[in-house]
PDB file of N, CA and C in Angstrom:
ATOM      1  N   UNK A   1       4.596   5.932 -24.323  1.00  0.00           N
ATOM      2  CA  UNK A   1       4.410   5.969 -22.882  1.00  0.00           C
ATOM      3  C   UNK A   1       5.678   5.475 -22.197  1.00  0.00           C
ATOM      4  N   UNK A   2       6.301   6.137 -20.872  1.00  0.00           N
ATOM      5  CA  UNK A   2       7.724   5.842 -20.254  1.00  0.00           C
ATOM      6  C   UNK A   2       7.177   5.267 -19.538  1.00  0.00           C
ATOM      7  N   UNK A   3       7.957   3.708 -19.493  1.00  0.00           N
ATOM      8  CA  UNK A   3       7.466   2.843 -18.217  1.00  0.00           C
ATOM      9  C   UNK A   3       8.623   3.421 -16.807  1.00  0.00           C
ATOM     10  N   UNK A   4       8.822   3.615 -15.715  1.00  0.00           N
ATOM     11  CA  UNK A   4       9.420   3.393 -14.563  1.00  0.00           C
ATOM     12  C   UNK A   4       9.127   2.942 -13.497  1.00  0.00           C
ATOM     13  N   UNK A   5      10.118   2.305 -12.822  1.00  0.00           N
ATOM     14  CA  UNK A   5       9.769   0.961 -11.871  1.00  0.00           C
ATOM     15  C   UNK A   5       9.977   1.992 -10.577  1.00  0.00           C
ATOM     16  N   UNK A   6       9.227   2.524  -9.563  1.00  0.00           N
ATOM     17  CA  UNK A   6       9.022   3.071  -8.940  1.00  0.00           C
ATOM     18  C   UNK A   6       9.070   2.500  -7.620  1.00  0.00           C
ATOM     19  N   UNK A   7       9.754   2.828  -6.330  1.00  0.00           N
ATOM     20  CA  UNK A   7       9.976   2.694  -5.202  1.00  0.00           C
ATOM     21  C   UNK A   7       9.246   3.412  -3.700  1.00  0.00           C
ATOM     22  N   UNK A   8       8.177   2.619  -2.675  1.00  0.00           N
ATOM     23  CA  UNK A   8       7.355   3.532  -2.048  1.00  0.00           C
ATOM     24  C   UNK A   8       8.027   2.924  -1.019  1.00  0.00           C
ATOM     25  N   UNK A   9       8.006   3.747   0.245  1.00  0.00           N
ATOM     26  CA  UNK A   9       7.845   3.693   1.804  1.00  0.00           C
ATOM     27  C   UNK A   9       6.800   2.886   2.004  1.00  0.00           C
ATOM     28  N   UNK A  10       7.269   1.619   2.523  1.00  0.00           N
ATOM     29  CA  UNK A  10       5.744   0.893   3.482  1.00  0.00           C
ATOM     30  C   UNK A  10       6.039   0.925   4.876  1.00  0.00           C
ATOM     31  N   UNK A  11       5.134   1.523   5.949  1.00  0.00           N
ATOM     32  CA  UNK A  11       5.059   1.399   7.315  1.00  0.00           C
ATOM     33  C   UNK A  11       4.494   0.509   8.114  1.00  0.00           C
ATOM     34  N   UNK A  12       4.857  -0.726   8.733  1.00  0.00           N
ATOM     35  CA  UNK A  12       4.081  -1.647   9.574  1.00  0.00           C
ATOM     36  C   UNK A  12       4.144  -1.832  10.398  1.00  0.00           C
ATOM     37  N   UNK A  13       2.406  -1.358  10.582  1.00  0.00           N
ATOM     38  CA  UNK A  13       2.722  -1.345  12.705  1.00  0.00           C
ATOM     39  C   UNK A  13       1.887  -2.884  13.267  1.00  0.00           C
ATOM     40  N   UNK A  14       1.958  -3.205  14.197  1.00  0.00           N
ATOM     41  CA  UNK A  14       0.660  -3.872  14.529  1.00  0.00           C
ATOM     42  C   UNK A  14      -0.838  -3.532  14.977  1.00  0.00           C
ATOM     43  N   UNK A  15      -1.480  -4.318  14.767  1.00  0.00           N
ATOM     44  CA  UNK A  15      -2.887  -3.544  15.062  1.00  0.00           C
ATOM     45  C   UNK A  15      -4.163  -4.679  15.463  1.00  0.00           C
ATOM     46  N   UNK A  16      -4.561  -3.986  15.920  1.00  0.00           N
ATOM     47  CA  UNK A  16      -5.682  -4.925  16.566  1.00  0.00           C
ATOM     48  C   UNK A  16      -6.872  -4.764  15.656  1.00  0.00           C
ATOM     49  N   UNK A  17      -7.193  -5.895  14.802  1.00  0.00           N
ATOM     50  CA  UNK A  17      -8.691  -5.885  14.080  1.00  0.00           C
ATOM     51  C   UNK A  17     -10.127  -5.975  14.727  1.00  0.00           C
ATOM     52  N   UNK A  18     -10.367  -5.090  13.800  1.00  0.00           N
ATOM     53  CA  UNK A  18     -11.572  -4.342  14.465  1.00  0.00           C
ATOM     54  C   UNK A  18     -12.504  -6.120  14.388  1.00  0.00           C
ATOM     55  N   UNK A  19     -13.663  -6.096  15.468  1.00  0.00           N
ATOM     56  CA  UNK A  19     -14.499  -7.038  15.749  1.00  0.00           C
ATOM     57  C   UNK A  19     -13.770  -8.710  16.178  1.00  0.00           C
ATOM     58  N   UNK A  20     -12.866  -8.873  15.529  1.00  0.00           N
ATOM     59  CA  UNK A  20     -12.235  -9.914  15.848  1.00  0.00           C
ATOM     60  C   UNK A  20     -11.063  -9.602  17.202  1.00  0.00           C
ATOM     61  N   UNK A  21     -10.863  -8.809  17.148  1.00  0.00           N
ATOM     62  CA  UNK A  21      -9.964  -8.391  18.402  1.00  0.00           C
ATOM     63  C   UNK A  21      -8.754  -9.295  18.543  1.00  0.00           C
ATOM     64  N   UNK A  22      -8.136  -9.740  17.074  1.00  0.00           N
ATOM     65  CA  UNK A  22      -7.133 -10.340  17.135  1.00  0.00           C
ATOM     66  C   UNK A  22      -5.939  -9.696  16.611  1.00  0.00           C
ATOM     67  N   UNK A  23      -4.639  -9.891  16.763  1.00  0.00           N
ATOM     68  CA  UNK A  23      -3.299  -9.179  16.513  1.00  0.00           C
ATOM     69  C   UNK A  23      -3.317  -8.919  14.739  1.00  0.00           C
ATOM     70  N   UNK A  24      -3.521  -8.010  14.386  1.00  0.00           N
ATOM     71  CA  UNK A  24      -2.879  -7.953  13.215  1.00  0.00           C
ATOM     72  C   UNK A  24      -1.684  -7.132  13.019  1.00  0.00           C
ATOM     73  N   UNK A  25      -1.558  -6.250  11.647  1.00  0.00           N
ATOM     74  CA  UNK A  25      -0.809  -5.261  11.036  1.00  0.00           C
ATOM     75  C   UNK A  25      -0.829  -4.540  10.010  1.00  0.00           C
ATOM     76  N   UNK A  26      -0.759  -3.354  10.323  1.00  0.00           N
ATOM     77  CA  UNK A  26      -1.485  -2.299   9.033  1.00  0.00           C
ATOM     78  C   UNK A  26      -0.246  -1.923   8.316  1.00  0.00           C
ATOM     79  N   UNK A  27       0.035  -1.919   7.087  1.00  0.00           N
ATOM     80  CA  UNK A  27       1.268  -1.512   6.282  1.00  0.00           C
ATOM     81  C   UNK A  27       0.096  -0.069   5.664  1.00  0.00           C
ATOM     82  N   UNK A  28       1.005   0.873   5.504  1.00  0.00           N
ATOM     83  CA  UNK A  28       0.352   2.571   4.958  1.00  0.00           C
ATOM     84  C   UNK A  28       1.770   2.540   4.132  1.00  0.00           C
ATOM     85  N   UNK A  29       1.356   3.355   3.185  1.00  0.00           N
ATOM     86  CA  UNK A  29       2.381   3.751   1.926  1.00  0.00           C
ATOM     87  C   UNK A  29       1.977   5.349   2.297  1.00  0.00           C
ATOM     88  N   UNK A  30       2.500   5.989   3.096  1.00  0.00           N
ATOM     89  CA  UNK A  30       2.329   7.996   3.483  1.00  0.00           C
ATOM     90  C   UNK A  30       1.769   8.603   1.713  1.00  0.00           C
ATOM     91  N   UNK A  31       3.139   7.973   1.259  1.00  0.00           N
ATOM     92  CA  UNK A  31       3.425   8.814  -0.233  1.00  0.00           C
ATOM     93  C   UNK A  31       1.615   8.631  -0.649  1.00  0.00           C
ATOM     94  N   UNK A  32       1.093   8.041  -0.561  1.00  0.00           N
ATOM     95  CA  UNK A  32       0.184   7.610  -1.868  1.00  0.00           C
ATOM     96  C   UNK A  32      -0.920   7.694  -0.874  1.00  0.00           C
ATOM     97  N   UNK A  33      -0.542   7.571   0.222  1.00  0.00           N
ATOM     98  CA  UNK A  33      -1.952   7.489   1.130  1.00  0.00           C
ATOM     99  C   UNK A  33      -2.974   6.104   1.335  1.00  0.00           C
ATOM    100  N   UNK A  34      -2.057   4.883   0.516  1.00  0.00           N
ATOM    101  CA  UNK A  34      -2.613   3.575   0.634  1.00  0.00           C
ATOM    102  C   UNK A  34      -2.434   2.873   1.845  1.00  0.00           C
ATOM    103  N   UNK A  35      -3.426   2.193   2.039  1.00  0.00           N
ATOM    104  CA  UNK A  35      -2.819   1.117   3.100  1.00  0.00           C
ATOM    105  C   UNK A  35      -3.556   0.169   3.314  1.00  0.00           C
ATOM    106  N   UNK A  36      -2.966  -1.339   3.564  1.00  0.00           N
ATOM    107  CA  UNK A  36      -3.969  -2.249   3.774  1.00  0.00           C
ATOM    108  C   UNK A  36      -3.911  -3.011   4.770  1.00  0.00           C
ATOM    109  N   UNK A  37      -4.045  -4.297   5.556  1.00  0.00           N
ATOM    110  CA  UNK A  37      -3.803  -4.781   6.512  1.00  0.00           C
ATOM    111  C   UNK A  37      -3.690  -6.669   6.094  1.00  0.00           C
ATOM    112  N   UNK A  38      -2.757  -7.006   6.934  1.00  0.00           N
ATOM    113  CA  UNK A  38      -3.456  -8.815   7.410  1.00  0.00           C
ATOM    114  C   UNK A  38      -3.082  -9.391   8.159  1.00  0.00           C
ATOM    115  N   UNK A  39      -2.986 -10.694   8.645  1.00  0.00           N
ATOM    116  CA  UNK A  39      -2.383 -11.140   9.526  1.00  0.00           C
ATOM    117  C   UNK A  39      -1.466 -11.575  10.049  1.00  0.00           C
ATOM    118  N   UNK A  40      -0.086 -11.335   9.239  1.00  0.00           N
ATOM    119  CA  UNK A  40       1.345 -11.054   9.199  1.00  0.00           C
ATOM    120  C   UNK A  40       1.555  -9.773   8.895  1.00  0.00           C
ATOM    121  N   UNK A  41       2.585  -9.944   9.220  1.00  0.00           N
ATOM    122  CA  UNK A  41       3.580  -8.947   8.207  1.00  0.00           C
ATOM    123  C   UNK A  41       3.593  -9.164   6.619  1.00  0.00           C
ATOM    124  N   UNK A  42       4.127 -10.007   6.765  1.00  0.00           N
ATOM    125  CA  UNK A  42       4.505 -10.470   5.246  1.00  0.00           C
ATOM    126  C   UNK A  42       3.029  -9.875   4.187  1.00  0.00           C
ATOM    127  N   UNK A  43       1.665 -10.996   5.122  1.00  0.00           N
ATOM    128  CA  UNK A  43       0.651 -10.764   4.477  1.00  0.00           C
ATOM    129  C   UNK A  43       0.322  -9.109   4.297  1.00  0.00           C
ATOM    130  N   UNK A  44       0.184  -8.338   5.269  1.00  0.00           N
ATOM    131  CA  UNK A  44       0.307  -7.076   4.856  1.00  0.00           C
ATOM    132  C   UNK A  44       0.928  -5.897   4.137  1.00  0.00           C
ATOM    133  N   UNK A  45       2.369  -6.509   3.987  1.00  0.00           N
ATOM    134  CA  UNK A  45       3.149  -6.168   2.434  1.00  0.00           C
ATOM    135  C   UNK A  45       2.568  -6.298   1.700  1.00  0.00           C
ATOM    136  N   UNK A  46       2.193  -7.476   0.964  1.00  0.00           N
ATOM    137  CA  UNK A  46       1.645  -8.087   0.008  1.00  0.00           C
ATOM    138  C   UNK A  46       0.539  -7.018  -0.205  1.00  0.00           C
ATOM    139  N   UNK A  47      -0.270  -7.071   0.957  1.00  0.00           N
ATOM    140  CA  UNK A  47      -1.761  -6.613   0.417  1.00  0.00           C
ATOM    141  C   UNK A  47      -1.634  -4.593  -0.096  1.00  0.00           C
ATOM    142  N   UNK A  48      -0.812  -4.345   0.957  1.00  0.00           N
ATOM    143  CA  UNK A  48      -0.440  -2.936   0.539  1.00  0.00           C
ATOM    144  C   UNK A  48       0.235  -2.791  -0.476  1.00  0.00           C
ATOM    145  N   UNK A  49       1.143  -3.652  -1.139  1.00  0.00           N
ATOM    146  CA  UNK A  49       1.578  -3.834  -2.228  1.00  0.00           C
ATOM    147  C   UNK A  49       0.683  -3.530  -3.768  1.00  0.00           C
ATOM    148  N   UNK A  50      -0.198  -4.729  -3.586  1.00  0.00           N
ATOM    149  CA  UNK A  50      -1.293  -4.877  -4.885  1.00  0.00           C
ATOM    150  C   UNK A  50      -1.903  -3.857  -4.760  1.00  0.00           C
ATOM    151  N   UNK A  51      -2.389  -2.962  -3.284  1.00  0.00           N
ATOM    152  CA  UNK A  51      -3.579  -1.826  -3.593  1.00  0.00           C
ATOM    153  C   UNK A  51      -2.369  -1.089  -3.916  1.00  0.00           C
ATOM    154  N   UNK A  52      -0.775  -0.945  -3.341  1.00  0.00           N
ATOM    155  CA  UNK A  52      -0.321   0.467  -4.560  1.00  0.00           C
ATOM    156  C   UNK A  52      -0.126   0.468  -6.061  1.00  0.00           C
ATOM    157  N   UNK A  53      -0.149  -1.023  -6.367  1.00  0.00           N
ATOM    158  CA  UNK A  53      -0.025  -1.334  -8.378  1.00  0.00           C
ATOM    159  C   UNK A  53      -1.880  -0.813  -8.518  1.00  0.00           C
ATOM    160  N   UNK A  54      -2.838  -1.639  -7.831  1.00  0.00           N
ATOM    161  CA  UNK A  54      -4.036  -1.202  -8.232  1.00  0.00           C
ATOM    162  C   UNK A  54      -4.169   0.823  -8.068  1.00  0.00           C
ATOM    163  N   UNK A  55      -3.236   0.991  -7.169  1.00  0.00           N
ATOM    164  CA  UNK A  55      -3.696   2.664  -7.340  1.00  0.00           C
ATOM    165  C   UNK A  55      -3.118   3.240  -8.186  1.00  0.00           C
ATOM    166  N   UNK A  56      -1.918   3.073  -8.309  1.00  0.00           N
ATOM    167  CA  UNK A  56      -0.785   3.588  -9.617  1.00  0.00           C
ATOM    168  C   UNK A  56      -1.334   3.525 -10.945  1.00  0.00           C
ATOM    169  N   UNK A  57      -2.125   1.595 -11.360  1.00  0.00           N
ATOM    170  CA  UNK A  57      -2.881   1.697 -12.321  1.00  0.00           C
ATOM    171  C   UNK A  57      -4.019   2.510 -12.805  1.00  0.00           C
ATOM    172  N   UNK A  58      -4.866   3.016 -11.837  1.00  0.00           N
ATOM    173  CA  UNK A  58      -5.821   3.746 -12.000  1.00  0.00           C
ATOM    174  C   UNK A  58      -5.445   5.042 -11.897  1.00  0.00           C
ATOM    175  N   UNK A  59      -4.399   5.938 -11.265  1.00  0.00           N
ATOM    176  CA  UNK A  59      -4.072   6.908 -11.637  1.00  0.00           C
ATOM    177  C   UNK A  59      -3.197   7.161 -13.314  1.00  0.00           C
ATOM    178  N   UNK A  60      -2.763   6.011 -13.767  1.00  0.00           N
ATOM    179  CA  UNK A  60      -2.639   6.309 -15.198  1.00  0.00           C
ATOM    180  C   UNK A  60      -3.073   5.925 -16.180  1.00  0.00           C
ATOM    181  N   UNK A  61      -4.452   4.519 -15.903  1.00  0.00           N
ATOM    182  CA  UNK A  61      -5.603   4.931 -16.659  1.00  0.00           C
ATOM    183  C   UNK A  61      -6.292   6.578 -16.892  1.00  0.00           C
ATOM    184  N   UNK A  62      -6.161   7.209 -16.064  1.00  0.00           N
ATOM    185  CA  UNK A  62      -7.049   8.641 -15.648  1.00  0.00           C
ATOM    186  C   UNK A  62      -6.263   9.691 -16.409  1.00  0.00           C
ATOM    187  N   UNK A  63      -4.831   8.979 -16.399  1.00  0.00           N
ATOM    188  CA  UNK A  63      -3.921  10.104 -16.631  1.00  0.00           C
ATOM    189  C   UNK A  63      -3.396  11.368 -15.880  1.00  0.00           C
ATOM    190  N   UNK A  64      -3.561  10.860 -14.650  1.00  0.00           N
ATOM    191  CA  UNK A  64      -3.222  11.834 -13.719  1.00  0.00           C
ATOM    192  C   UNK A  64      -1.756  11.310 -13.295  1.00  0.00           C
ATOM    193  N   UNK A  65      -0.817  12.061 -12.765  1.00  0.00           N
ATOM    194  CA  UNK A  65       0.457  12.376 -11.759  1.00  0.00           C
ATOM    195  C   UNK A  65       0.958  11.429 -10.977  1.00  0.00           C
ATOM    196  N   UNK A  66       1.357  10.420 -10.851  1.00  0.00           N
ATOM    197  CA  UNK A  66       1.776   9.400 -10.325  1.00  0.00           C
ATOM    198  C   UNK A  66       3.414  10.037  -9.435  1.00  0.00           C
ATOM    199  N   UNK A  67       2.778   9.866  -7.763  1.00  0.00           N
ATOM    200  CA  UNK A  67       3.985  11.015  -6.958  1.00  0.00           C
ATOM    201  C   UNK A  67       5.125   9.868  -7.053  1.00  0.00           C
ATOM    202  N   UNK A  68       6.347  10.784  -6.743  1.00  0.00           N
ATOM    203  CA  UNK A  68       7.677  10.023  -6.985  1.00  0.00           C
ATOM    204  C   UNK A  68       8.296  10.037  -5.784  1.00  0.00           C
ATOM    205  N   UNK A  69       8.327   9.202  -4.626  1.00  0.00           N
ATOM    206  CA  UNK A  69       8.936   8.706  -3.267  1.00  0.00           C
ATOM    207  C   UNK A  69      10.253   9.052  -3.224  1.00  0.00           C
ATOM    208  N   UNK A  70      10.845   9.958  -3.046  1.00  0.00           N
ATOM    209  CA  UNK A  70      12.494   9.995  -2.613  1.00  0.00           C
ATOM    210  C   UNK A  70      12.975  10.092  -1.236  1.00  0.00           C
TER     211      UNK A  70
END
């Protein structure tokens, strides 16, 4: 199996959370279609981060196509 250390686009906007109606920020990865949110920046890297290792992982548990960001 070829390991490669792979590079995604993260986008962070700010955003207003739903029910709490306080400032957050949504980071989206386009390529992969992930995205997560928190209450930084920073924190929302992070979190969009782990869901793209958790999605990457499960697309090659499955054995499916893991897209390549250029």
């Amino acid at each position: 199996m070829k390991t490669s250390v792979l590079n995604y686009h993260i986008i962070v906007e700010p955003d207003i959370q739903t029910g709490t109606k306080k400032l957050g920020y949504t980071a989206l990865c386009p390529t992969l279609g992930v995205a997560d949110d928190g209450d930084s920046i920073e924190e929302a890297i992070i979190n969009v981060t782990d869901a793209i290792k958790a999605y990457v992982d499960s697309l090659v548990a499955d054995g499916l196509l893991v897209e390549i960001d250029f």
